[in-house]
N, C-alpha and C. Protein backbone atom coordinates (compact mmCIF):
# COMPACT_ATOMS: atom_id res chain seq x y z
N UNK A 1 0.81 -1.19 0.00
CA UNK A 1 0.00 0.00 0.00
C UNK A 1 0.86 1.26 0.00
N UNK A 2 2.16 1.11 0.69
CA UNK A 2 2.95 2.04 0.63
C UNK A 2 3.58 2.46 -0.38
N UNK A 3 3.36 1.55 -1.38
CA UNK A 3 3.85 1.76 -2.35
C UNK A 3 3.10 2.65 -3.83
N UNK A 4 1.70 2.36 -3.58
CA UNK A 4 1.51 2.97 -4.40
C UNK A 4 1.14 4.41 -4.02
N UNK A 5 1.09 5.08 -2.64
CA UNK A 5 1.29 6.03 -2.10
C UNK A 5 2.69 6.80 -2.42
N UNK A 6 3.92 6.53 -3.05
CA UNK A 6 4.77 6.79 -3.42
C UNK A 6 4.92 7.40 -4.89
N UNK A 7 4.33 6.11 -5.13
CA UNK A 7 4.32 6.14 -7.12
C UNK A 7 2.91 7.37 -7.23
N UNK A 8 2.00 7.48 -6.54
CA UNK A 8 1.26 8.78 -6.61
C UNK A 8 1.77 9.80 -6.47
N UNK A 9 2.50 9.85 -4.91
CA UNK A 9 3.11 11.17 -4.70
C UNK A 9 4.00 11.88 -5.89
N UNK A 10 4.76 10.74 -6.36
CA UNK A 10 6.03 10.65 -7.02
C UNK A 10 5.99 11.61 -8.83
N UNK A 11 4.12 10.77 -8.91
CA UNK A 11 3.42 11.52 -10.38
C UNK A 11 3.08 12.70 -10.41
N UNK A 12 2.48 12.98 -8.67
CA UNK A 12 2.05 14.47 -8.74
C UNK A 12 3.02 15.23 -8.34
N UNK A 13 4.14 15.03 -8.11
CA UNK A 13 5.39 15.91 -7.91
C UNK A 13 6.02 16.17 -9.59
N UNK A 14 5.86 14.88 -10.37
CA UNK A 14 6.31 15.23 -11.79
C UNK A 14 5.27 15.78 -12.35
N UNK A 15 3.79 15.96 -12.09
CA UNK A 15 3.01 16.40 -13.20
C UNK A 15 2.89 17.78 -12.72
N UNK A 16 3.45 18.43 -11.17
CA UNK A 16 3.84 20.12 -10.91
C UNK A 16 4.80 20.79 -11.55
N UNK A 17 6.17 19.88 -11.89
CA UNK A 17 7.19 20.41 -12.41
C UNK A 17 6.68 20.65 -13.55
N UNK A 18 6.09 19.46 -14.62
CA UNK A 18 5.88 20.01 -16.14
C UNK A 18 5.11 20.99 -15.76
N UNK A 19 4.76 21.08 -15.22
CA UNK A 19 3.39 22.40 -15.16
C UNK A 19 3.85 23.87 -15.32
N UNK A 20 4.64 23.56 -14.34
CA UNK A 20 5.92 25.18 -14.42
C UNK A 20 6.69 24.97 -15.49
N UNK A 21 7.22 23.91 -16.10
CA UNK A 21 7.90 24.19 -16.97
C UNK A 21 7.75 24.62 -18.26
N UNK A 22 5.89 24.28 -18.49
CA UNK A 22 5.21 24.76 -19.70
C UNK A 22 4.33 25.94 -19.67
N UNK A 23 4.21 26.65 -18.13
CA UNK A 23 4.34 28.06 -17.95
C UNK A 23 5.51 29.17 -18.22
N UNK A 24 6.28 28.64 -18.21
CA UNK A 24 7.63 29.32 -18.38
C UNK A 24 7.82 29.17 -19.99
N UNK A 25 7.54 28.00 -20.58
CA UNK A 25 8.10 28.00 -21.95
C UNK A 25 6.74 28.85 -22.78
N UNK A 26 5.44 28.79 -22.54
CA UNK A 26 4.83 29.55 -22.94
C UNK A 26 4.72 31.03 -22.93
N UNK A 27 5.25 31.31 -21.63
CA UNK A 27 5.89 33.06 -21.69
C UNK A 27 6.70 33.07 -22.38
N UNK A 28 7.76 32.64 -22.19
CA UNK A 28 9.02 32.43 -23.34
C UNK A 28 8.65 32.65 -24.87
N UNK A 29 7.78 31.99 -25.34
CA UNK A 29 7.15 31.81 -26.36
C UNK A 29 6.39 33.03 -26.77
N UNK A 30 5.33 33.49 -26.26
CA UNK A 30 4.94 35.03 -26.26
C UNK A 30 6.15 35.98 -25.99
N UNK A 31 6.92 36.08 -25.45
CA UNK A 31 8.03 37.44 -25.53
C UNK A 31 8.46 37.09 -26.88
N UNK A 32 9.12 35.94 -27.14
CA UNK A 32 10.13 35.89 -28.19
C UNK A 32 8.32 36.50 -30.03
N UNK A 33 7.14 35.86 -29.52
CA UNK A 33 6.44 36.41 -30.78
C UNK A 33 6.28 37.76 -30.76
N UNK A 34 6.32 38.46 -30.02
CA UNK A 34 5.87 39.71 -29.31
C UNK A 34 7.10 40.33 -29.84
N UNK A 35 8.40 40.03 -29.73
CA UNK A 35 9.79 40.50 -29.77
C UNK A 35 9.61 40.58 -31.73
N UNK A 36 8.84 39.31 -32.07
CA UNK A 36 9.50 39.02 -33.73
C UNK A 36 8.34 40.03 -34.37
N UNK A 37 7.19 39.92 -33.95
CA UNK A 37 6.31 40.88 -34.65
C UNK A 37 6.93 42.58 -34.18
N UNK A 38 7.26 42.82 -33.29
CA UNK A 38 8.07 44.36 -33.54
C UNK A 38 8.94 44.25 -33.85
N UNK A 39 10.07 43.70 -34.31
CA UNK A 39 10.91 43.93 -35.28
C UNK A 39 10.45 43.84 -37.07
N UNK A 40 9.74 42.89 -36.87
CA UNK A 40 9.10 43.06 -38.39
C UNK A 40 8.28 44.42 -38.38
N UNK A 41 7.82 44.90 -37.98
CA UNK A 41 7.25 46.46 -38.25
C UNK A 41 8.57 47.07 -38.30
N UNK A 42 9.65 46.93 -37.12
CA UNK A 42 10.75 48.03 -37.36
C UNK A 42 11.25 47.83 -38.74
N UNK A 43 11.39 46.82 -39.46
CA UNK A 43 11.90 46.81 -40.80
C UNK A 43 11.18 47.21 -41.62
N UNK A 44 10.05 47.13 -41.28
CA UNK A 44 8.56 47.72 -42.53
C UNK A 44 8.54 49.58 -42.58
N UNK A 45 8.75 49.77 -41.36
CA UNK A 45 9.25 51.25 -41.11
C UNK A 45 10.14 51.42 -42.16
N UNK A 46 11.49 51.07 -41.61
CA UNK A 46 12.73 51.31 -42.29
C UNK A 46 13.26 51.33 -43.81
N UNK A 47 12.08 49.98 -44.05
CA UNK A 47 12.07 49.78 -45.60
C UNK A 47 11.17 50.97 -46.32
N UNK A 48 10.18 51.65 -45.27
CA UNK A 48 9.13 52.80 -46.16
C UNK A 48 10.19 54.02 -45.83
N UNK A 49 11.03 54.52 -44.97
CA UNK A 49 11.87 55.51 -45.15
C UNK A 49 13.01 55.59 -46.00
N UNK A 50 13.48 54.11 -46.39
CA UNK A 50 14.37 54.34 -47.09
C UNK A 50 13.46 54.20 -48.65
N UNK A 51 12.68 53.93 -48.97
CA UNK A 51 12.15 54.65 -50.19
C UNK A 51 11.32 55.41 -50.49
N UNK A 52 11.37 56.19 -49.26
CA UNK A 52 10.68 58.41 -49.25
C UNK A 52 11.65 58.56 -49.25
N UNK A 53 13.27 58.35 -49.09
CA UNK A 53 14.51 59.23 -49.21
C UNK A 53 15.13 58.62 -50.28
N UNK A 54 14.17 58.11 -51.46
CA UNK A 54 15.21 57.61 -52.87
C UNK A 54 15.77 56.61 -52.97
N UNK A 55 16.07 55.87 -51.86
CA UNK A 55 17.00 54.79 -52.31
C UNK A 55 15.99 53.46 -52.32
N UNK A 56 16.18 53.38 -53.83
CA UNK A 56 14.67 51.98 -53.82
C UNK A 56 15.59 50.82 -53.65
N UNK A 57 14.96 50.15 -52.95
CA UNK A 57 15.26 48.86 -52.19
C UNK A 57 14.27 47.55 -52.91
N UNK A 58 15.33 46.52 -53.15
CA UNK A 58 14.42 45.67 -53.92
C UNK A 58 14.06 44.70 -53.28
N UNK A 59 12.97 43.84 -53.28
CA UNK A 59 12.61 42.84 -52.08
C UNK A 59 13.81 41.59 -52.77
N UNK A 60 14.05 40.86 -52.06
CA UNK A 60 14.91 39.44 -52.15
C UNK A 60 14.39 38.44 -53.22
N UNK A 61 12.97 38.43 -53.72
CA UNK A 61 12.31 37.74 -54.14
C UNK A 61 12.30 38.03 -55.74
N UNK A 62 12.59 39.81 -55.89
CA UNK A 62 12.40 40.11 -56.97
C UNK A 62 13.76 39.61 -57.30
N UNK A 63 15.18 40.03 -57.12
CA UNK A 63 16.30 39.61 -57.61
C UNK A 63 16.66 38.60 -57.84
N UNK A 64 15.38 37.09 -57.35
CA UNK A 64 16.02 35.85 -57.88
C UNK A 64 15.12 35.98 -58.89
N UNK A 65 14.82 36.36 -60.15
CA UNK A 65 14.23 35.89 -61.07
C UNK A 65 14.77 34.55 -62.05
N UNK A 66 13.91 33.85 -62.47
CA UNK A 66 14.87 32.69 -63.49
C UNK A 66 15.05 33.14 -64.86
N UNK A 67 15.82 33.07 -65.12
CA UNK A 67 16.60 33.19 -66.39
C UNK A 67 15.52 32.53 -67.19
N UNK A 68 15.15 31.16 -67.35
CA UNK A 68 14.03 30.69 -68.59
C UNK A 68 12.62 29.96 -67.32
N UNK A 69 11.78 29.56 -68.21
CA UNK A 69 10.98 28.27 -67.59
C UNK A 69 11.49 27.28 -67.34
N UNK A 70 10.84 26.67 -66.36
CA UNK A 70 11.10 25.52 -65.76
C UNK A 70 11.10 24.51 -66.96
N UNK A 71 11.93 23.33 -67.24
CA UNK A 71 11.87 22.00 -68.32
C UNK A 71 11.11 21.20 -68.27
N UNK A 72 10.20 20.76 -66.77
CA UNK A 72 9.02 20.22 -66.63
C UNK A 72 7.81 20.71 -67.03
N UNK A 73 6.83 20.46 -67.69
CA UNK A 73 5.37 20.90 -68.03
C UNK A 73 4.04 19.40 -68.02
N UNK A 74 3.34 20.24 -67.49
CA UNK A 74 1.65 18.80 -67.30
C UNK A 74 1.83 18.26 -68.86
N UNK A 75 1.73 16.87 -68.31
CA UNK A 75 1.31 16.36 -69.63
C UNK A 75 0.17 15.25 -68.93
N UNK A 76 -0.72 15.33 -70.03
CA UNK A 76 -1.82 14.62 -69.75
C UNK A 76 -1.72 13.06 -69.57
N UNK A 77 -2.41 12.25 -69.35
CA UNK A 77 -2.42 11.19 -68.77
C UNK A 77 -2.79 10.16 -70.11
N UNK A 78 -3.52 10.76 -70.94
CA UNK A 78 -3.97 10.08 -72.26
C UNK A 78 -3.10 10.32 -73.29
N UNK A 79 -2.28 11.15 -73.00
CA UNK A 79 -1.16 11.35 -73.84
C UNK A 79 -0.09 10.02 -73.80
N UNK A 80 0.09 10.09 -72.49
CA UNK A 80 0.99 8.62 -72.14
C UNK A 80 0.57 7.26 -72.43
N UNK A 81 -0.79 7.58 -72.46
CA UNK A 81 -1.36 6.05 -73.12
C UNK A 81 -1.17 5.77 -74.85
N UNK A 82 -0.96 6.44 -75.22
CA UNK A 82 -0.61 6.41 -76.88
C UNK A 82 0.60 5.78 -77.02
């Protein structure tokens, strides 16, 4: 009997610790989103002042353009049956 008085105690001593420990990682978690969404505005700022003062700034996305199309294209399924 003593024993499983142990192995109880033993669960609800481990199921307090996770408890705090997924209070803590969930604050953690809100500062660090809280932290990433104001820096993404500070760059959205930064990126609209630096092109009211002329210097146009190109997004990352535009400068990879591809040179041709891709060599893959749909081909139909009845095509392959021929």
């Amino acid at each position: 009997m003593i024993i499983l008085w142990l192995v109880t105690g033993a669960s609800l001593v481990a199921s307090l610790v996770a408890l705090v420990w997924v209070r803590r990682a969930s604050k953690r978690i809100e500062e660090l989103s809280h932290q990433y969404w104001g820096l993404r505005y500070q760059q959205g700022e930064l990126r609209a002042q630096l092109q009211a003062a002329g210097g146009l700034v190109a997004s990352p996305a535009a400068q990879e353009t591809p040179s041709r199309a891709p060599a893959d294209a749909f081909v139909p399924l009845s095509a392959v049956k021929r």
